[in-house]
Protein backbone atom coordinates (compact mmCIF):
# COMPACT_ATOMS: atom_id res chain seq x y z
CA UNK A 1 0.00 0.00 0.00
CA UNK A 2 1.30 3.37 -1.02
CA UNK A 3 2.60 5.47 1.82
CA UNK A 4 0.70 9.04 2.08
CA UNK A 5 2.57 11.94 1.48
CA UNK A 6 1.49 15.56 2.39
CA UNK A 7 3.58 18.15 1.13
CA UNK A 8 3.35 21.60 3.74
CA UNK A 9 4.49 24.72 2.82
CA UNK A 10 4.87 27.46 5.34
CA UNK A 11 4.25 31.52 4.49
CA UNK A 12 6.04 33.81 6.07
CA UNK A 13 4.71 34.48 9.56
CA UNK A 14 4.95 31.20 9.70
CA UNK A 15 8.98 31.81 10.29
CA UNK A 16 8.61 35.30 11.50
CA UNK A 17 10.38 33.71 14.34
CA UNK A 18 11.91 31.41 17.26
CA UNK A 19 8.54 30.74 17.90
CA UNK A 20 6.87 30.21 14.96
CA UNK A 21 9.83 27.87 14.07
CA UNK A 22 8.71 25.69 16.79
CA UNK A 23 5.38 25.73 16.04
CA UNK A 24 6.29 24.48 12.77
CA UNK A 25 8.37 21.91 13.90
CA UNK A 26 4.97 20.76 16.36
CA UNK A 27 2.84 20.68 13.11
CA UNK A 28 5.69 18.72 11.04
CA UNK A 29 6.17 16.16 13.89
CA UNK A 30 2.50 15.82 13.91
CA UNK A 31 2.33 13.53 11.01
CA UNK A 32 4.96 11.47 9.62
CA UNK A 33 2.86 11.83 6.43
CA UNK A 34 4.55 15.45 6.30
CA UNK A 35 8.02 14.72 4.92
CA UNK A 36 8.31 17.39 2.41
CA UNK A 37 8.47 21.13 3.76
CA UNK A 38 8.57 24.45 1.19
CA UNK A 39 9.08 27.67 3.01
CA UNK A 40 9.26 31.17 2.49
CA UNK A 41 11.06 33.66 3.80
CA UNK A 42 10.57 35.21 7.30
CA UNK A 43 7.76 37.71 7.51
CA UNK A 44 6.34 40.83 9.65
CA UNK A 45 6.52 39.75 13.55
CA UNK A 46 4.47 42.99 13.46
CA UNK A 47 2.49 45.55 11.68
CA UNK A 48 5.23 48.06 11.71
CA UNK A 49 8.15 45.35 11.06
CA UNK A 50 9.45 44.69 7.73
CA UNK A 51 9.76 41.39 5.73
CA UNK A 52 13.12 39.79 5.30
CA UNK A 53 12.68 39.94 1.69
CA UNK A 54 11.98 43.65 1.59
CA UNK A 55 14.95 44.60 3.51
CA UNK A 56 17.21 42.83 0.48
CA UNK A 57 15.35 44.26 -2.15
CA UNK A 58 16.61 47.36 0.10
CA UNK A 59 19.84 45.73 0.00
CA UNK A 60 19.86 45.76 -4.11
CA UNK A 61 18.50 49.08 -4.68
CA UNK A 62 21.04 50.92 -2.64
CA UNK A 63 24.05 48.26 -4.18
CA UNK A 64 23.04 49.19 -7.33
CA UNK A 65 22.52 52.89 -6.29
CA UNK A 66 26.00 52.75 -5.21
CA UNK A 67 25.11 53.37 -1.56
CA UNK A 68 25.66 52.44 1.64
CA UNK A 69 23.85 49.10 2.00
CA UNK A 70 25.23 47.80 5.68
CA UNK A 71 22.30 49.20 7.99
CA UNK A 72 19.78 46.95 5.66
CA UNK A 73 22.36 44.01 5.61
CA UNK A 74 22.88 44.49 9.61
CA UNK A 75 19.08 43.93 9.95
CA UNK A 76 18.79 41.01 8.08
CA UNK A 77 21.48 39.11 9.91
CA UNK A 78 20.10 40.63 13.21
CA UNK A 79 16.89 38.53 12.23
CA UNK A 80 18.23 35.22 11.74
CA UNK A 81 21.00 35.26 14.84
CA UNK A 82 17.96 35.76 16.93
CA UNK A 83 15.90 32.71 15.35
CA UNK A 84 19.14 30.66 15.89
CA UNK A 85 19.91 31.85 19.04
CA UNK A 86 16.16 31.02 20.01
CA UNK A 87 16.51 27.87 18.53
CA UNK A 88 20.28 27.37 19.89
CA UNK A 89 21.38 25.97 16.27
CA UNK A 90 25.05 26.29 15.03
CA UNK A 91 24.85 27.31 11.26
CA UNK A 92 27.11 29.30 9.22
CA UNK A 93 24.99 32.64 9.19
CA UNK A 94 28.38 35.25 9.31
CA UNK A 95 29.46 33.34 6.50
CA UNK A 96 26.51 33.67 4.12
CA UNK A 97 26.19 37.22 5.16
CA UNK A 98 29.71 37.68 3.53
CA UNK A 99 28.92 35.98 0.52
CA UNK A 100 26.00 38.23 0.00
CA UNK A 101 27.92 41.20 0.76
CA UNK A 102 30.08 40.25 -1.89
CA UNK A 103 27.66 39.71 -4.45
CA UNK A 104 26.33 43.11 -3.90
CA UNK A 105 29.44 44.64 -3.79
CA UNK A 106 30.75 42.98 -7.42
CA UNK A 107 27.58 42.37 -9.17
CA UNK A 108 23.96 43.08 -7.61
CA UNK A 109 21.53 40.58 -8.89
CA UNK A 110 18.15 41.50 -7.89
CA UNK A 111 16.66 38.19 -8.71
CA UNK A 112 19.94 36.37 -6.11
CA UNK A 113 19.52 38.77 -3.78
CA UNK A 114 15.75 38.67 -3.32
CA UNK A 115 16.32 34.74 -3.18
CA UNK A 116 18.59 34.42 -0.37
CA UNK A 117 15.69 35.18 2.64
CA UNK A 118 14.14 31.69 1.57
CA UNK A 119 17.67 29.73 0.80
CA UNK A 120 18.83 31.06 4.35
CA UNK A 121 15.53 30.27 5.54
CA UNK A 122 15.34 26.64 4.35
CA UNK A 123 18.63 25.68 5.42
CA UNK A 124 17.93 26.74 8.91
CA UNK A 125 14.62 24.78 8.99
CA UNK A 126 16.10 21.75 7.47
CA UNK A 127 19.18 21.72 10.21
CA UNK A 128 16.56 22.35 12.92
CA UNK A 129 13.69 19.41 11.78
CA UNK A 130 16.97 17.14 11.01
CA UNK A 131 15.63 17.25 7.27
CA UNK A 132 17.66 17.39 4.09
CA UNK A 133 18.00 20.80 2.20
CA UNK A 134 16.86 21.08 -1.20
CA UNK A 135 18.14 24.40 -3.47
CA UNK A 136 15.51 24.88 -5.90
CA UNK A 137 18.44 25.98 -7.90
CA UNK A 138 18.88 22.72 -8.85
CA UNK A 139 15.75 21.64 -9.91
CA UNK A 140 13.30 24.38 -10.54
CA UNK A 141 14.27 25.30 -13.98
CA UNK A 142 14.36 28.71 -15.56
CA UNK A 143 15.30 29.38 -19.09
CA UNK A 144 17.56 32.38 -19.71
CA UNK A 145 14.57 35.06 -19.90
CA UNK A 146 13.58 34.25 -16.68
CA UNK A 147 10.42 32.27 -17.79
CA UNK A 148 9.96 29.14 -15.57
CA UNK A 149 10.31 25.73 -17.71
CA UNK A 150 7.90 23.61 -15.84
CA UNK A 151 8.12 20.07 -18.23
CA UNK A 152 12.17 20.29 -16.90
CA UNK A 153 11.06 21.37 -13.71
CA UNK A 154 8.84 18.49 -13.02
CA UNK A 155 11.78 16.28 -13.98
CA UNK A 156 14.39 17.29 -11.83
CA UNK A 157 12.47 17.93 -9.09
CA UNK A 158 11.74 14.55 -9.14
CA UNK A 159 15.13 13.28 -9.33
CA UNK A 160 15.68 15.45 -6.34
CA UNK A 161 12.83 14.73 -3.98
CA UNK A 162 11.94 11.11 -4.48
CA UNK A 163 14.99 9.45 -3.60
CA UNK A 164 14.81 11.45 0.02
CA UNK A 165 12.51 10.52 2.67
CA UNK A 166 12.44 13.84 4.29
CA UNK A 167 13.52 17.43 3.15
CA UNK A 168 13.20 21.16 2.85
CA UNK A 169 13.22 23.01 -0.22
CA UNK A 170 13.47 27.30 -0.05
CA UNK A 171 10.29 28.58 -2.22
CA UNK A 172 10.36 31.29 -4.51
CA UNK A 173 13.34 30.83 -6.89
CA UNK A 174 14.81 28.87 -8.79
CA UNK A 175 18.18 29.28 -11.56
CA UNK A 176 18.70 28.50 -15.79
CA UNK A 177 20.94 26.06 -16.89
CA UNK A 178 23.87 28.54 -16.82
CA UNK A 179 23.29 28.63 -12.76
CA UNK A 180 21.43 32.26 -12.73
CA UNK A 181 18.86 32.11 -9.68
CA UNK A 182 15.39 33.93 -11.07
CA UNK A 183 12.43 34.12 -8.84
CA UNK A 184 8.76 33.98 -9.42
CA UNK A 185 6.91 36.90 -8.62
CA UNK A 186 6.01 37.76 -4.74
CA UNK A 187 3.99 34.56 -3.13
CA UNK A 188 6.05 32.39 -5.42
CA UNK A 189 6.89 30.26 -2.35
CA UNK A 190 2.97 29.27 -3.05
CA UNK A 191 4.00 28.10 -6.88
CA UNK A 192 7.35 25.90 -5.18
CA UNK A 193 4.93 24.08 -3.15
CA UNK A 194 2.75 23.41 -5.31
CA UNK A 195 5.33 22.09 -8.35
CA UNK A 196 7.39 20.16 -5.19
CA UNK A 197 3.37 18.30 -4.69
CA UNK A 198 2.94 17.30 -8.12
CA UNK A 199 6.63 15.92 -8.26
CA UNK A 200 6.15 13.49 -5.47
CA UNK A 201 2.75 12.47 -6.56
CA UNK A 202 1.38 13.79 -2.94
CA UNK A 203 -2.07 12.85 -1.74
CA UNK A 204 -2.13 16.47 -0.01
CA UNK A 205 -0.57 19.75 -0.45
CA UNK A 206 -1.29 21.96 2.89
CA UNK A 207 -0.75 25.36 2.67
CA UNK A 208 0.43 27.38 6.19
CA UNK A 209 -0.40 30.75 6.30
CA UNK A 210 -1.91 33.10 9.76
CA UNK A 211 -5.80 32.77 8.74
CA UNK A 212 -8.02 29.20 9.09
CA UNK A 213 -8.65 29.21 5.59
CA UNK A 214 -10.01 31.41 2.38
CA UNK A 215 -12.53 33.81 4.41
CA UNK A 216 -16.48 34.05 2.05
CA UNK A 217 -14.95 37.87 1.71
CA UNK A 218 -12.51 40.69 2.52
CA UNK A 219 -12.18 40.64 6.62
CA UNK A 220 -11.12 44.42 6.16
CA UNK A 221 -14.77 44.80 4.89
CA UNK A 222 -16.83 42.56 6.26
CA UNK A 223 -17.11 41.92 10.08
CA UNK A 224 -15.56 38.36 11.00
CA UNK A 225 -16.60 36.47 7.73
CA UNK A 226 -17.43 32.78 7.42
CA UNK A 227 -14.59 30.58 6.34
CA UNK A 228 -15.45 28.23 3.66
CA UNK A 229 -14.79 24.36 4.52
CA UNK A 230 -14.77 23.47 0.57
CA UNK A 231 -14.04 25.06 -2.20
CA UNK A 232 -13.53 24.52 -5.71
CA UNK A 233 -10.04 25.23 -8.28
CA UNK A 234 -11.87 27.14 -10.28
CA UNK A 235 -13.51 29.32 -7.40
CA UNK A 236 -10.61 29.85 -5.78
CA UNK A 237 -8.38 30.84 -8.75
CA UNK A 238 -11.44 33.54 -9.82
CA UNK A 239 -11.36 34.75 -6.01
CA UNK A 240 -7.65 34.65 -6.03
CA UNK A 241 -7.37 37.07 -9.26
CA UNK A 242 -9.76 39.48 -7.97
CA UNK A 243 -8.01 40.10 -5.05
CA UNK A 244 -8.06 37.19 -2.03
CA UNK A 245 -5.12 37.17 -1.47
CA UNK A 246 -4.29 33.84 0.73
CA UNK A 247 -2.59 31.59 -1.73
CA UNK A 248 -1.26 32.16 -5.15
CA UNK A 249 -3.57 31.65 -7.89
CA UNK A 250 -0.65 30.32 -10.23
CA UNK A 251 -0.34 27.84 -7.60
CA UNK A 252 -3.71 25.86 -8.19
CA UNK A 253 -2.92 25.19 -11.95
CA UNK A 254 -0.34 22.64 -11.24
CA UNK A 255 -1.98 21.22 -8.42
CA UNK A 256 -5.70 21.11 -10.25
CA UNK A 257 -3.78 19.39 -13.24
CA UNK A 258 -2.80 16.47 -11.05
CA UNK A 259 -5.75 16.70 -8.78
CA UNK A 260 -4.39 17.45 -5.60
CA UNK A 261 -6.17 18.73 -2.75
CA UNK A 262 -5.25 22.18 -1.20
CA UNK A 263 -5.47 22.41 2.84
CA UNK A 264 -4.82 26.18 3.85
CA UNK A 265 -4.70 26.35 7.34
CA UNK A 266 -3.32 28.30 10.04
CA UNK A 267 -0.21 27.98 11.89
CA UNK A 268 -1.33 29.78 14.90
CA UNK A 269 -4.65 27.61 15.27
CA UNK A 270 -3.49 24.08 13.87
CA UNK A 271 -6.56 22.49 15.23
CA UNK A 272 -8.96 24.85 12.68
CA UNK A 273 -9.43 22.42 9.83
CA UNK A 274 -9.16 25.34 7.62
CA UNK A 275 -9.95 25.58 3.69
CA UNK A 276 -10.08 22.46 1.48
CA UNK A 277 -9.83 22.98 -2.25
CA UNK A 278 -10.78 20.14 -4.78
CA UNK A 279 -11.49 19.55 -8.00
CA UNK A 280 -14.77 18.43 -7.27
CA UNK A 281 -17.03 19.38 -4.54
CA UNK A 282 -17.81 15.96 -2.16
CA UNK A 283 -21.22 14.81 -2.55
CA UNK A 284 -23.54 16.09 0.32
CA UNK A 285 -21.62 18.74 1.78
CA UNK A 286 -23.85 21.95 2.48
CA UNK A 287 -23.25 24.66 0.47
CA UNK A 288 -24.34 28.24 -0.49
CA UNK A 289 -25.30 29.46 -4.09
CA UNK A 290 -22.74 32.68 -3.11
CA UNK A 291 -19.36 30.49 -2.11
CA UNK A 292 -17.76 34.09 -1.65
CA UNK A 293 -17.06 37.24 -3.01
CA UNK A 294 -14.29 39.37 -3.98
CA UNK A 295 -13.10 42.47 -6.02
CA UNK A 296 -11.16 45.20 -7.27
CA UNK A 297 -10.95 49.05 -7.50
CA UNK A 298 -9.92 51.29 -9.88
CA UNK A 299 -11.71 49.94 -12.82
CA UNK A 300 -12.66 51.80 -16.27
CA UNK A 301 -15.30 51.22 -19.11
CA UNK A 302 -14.13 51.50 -22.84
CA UNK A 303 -17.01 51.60 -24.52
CA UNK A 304 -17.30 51.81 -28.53
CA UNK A 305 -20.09 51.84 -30.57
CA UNK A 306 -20.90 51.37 -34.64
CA UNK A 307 -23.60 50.18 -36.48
CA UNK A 308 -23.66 46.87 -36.91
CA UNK A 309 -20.43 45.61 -35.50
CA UNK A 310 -20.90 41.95 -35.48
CA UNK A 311 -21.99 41.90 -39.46
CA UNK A 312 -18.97 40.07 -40.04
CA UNK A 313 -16.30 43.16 -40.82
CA UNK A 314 -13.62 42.15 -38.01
CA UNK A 315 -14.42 45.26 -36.07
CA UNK A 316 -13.85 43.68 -32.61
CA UNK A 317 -10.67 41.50 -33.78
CA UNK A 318 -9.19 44.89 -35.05
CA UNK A 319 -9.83 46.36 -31.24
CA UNK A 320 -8.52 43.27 -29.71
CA UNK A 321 -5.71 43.69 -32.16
CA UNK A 322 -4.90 47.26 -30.90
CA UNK A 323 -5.25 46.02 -27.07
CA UNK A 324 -2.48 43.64 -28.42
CA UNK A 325 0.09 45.65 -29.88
CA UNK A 326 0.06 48.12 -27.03
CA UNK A 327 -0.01 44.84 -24.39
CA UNK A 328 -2.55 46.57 -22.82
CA UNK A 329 -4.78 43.63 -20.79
CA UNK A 330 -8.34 43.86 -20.22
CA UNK A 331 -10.79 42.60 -17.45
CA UNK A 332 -13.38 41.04 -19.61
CA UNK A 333 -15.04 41.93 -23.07
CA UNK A 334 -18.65 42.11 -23.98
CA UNK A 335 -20.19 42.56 -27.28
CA UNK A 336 -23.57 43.77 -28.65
CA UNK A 337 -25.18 44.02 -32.21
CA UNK A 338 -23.74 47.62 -32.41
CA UNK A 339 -20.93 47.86 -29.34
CA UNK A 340 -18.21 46.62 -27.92
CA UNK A 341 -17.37 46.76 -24.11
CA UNK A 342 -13.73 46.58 -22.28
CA UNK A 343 -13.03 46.91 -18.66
CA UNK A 344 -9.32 48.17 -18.14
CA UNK A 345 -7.53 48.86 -15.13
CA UNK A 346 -7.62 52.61 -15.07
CA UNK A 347 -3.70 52.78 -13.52
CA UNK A 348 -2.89 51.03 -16.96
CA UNK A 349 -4.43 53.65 -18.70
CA UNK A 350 -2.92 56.90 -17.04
CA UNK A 351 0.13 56.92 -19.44
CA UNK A 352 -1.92 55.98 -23.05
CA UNK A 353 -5.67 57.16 -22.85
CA UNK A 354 -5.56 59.96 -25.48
CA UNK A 355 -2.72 57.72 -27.85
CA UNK A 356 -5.47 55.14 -27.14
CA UNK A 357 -8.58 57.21 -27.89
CA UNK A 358 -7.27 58.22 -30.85
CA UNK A 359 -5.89 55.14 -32.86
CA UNK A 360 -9.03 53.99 -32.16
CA UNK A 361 -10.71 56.39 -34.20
CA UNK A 362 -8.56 56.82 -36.92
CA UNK A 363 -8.90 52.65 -37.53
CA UNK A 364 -12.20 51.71 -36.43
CA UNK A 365 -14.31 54.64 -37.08
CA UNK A 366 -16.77 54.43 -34.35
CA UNK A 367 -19.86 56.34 -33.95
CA UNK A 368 -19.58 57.01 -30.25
CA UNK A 369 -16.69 56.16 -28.08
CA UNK A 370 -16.38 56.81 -24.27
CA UNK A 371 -14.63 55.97 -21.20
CA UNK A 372 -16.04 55.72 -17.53
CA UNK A 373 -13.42 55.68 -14.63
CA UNK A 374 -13.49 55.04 -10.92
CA UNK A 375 -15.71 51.46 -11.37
CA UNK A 376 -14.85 48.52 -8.88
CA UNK A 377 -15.36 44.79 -10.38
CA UNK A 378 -17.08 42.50 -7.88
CA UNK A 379 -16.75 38.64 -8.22
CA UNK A 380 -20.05 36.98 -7.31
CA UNK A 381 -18.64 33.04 -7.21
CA UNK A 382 -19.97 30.07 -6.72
CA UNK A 383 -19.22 26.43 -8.29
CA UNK A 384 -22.40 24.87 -10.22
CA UNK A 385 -24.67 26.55 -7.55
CA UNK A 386 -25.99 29.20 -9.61
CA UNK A 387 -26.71 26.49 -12.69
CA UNK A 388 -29.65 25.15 -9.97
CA UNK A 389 -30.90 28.30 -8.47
CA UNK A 390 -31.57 32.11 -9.41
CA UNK A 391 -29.14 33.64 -7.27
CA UNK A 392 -27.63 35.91 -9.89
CA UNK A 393 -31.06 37.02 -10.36
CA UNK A 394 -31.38 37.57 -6.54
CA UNK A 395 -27.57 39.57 -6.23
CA UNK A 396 -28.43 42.06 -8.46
CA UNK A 397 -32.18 42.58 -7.11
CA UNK A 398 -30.07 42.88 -3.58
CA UNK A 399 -27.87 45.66 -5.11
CA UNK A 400 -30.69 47.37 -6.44
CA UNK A 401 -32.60 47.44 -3.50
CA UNK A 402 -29.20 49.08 -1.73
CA UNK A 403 -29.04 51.68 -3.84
CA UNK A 404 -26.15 50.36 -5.49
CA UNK A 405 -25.77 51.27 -9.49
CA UNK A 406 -24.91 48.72 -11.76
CA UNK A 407 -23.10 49.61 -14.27
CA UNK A 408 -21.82 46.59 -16.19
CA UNK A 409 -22.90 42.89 -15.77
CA UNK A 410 -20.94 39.99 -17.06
CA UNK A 411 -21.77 36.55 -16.48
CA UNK A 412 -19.64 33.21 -18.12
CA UNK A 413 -21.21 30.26 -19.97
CA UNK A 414 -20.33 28.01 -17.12
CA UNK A 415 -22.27 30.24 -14.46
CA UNK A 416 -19.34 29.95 -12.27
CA UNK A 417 -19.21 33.61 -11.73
CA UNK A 418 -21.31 36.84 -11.82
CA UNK A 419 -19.25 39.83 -12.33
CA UNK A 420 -20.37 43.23 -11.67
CA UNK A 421 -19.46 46.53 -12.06
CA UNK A 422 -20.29 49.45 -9.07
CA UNK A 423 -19.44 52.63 -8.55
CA UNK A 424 -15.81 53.09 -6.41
CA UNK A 425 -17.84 55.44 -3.56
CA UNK A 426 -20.16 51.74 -3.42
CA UNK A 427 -17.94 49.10 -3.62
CA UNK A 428 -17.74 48.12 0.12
CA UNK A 429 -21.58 48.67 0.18
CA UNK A 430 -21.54 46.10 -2.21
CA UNK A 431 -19.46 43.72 -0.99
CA UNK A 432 -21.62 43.75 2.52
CA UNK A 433 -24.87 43.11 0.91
CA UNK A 434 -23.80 40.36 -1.11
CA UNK A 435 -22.28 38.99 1.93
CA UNK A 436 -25.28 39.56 3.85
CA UNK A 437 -26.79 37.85 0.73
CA UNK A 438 -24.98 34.58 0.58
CA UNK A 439 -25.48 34.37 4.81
CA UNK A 440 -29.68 34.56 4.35
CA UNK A 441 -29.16 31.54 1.11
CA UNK A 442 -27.46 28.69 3.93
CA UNK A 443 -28.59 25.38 3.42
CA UNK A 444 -28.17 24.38 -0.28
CA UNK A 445 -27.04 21.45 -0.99
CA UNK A 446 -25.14 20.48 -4.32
C-alpha cells in the first residue's frame, strides 16, 4: 500500500520567528505523512516590522545605487541570529552574510539577492527538523529570460525529492541552466509548493499561512466572515485574481492538473481544519449558491459603438488587435449588435488614454466612443450553484434594493461567476450586501 505523502508549505509568519519555528516543527512532527516542507522567507513579527525579503530588495537598490547598503544588511542578519539563538542551532549565518555582501558589492543581482531570505531560511529549517536541504536551484528550472520551464522542472524535481525521505526546499526561486537564480513573482513560495506536490505524486498539499482558511470575503470589509470548509479550483483561482489574497492563484494550476487537494490552514490555530480545495465538490456537503465574493478598484469602461459591428467586418478582432500591440490587458469583453465593451484597469491607462482614444478612431471609425473611470469589479462566485438556483437574479435585485448602481454585468457560460461593475464610492456597500446575501441563502445542498 502506497505510503501518504502531504507536502506543507509554510508563508512567512509562519517563520517570523523562534517561535513560529517551533510551532512548525509541532505541526511537522504531527504527522509522519509530512516529509516534504517548502518555506518562504521570514515575515512581519508585526504591523510596523518589515519582511526579510523587503529589507534585500533594500539591499539591491542601494548596491546598485552605489550606496551604503550595511544598515539593511545588519538587519537582516540581526533577524536570523535571533531565530538561531532562540533555537540554539550552530549554522554558518556570518558566513553567508559575507557571501552576500560580496555579491552586492561585485555584481547586484536582484533576482539572487531577493532569493537568499528563503535559501537562508530553508537551510535553517532543514538543520533544525533534522531534514535534508533542497536548493531549488537545482531543480526548478528557468530558461535564460527568466520564464519558468515547468516540463524540466517536473523532472528534476523529481530526481531530487523522491529518492529522500524527508527534506526542505526554499520557495520562490529557482536558476537556468547557466546557474542564474530567477524568482517567481512575490507569493512564489505558493508556486514551489505546489510544483514540489505534483513531483512526489502527494495525496495532499497543505498550505500554512496566519488565517483558518479562504474567508467568504474581505475581513477588512466585512465583520468576521465565514470561512469556507470546501471550495472549488476554479472558485478559488477567480477569487484569487480578484483580489483574495491567501494563496497564489498560479499555484492551483499545477496542483488542479494532477488533482491534488489544497489544505490552507493556520499555523497559529493548527486544530482549525481550515480551507479544502478540490477539484470536485464531495457529494452532500452543504453549500451556499454565493461560495464568496471578492473584487477590485480602480476599474474603467471602454465603450465603442458602430452600427452593426458583429456583421462580419472584423471590427472587434481589429480592437482586440490594438489592445495587443500596445499589451494593454483587459478585465473582460462584452459585445452587442452595435458595441463593444472593455473593462481596463484605469492605472494602466494613465500613461496611453488619449494615444489610445485616438488610434481607435482613426482605424475603427466608431460612432460614439467613451470611457467611464473610478468602477470597482465585484466577483459573485460560486461552483455549479448558480446552474440550480436564481441567485444571480437575486444579487443584483439585492444591489438594487441598496441603492447600489450597476453599471456593467458579465456573467460566463459556465455560471461559475457573476461579475459586476459598481461605482468606487459603493464598492464596500456592495461587498456587505452580497455577503449579507450569501449568509440569508445557507442550506443548499449540491
Amino acid at each position: 500500500m502506497k505510503e501518504r505523502i502531504i507536502v506543507a508549505k509554510f508563508g512567512g509568519t509562519s517563520v517570523a520567528d523562534t517561535s513560529q519555528f517551533r510551532k512548525v516543527r509541532d505541526i511537522v512532527q504531527s504527522s509522519p505523512e509530512r516529509r516534504f516542507i517548502v518555506v518562504s522567507a521570514p515575515g512581519k513579527r508585526f504591523p510596523e516590522d518589515r519582511k526579510v525579503t523587503d529589507l534585500l530588495l533594500d539591499c539591491y537598490e542601494k548596491a546598485e545605487a552605489g550606496e551604503d547598503f550595511s544598515p539593511e544588511l545588519e538587519r537582516i542578519r540581526l533577524r536570523f541570529t535571533e531565530i538561531l539563538e532562540g533555537l540554539r542551532l550552530e549554522f554558518p549565518l556570518d558566513e553567508e552574510i559575507r557571501a552576500l555582501k560580496e555579491s552586492l558589492l561585485t555584481a547586484p543581482s536582484r533576482d539572487y539577492t531577493a532569493s537568499r531570505g528563503e535559501y537562508l531560511t530553508a537551510r535553517i529549517m532543514a538543520a533544525y527538523l533534522g531534514y535534508t536541504f533542497v536548493d531549488p536551484a537545482w531543480c526548478v528550472c528557468f530558461d535564460e529570460k527568466g520564464q519558468p520551464d515547468l516540463a524540466m522542472t517536473g523532472r528534476t524535481m523529481r530526481a531530487s525529492l523522491l529518492p529522500l525521505s524527508h527534506a526542505v526546499i526554499a520557495g520562490f526561486y529557482g536558476a537556468d541552466m547557466n546557474g542564474v537564480v530567477h524568482t517567481f513573482e512575490r507569493g512564489g513560495s505558493d508556486i514551489t509548493g505546489s510544483l514540489a506536490a505534483c513531483a512526489v505524486g502527494a495525496d495532499l498539499y497543505e498550505n500554512w499561512t496566519d488565517v483558518s482558511g479562504l474567508y467568504a470575503a474581505d475581513p477588512r470589509i466585512v465583520d468576521r466572515p465565514e470561512t469556507v470548509p470546501y471550495m472549488s479550483y476554479r472558485e478559488l483561482r477567480t477569487l484569487s485574481y480578484m483580489g483574495a489574497s491567501v494563496l497564489h492563484s498560479d499555484a492551483v494550476l499545477s496542483a488542479s492538473e494532477a488533482e491534488i487537494p489544497i489544505n490552507i490552514r493556520n499555523t497559529n490555530r493548527p486544530q482549525d481544519p481550515g480551507t479544502m480545495i478540490v477539484r470536485h465538490l464531495p457529494h452532500g456537503v452543504t453549500k451556499n449558491p454565493v461560495t464568496g465574493v471578492s473584487g477590485r478598484k480602480g476599474m474603467s469602461v471602454l465603450q465603442i459603438e458602430k452600427v452593426m459591428v458583429s456583421d462580419g467586418s472584423g471590427f472587434s478582432a481589429l480592437m482586440l488587435d490594438i489592445l495587443k500591440e500596445r499589451a494593454l490587458p483587459f478585465e473582460y469583453c462584452l459585445t452587442g449588435i452595435d458595441s463593444i465593451t472593455l473593462v481596463i484597469r484605469t492605472d494602466l491607462l494613465e500613461t496611453c488614454r488619449e494615444d489610445l482614444l485616438e488610434e481607435i478612431r482613426s482605424t475603427l471609425h466608431p460612432d460614439f466612443i467613451g470611457f467611464r473611470d473610478n468602477l470597482s469589479l465585484i466577483a459573485v462566485t460560486g461552483e455549479k450553484a448558480t446552474e440550480s438556483s436564481d441567485a444571480n437574479v437575486r444579487v443584483l435585485e439585492t444591489l438594487t434594493a441598496e441603492g447600489i448602481e450597476i453599471s456593467t454585468i458579465n456573467q460566463g457560460a459556465g455560471k461559475l461567476n457573476l461579475l459586476i461593475g459598481v461605482p468606487d464610492e459603493k464598492y464596500e456597500s456592495a461587498i456587505r450586501a452580497i455577503y449579507a446575501f450569501r449568509q440569508g441563502e445557507k442550506g443548499m445542498k449540491v
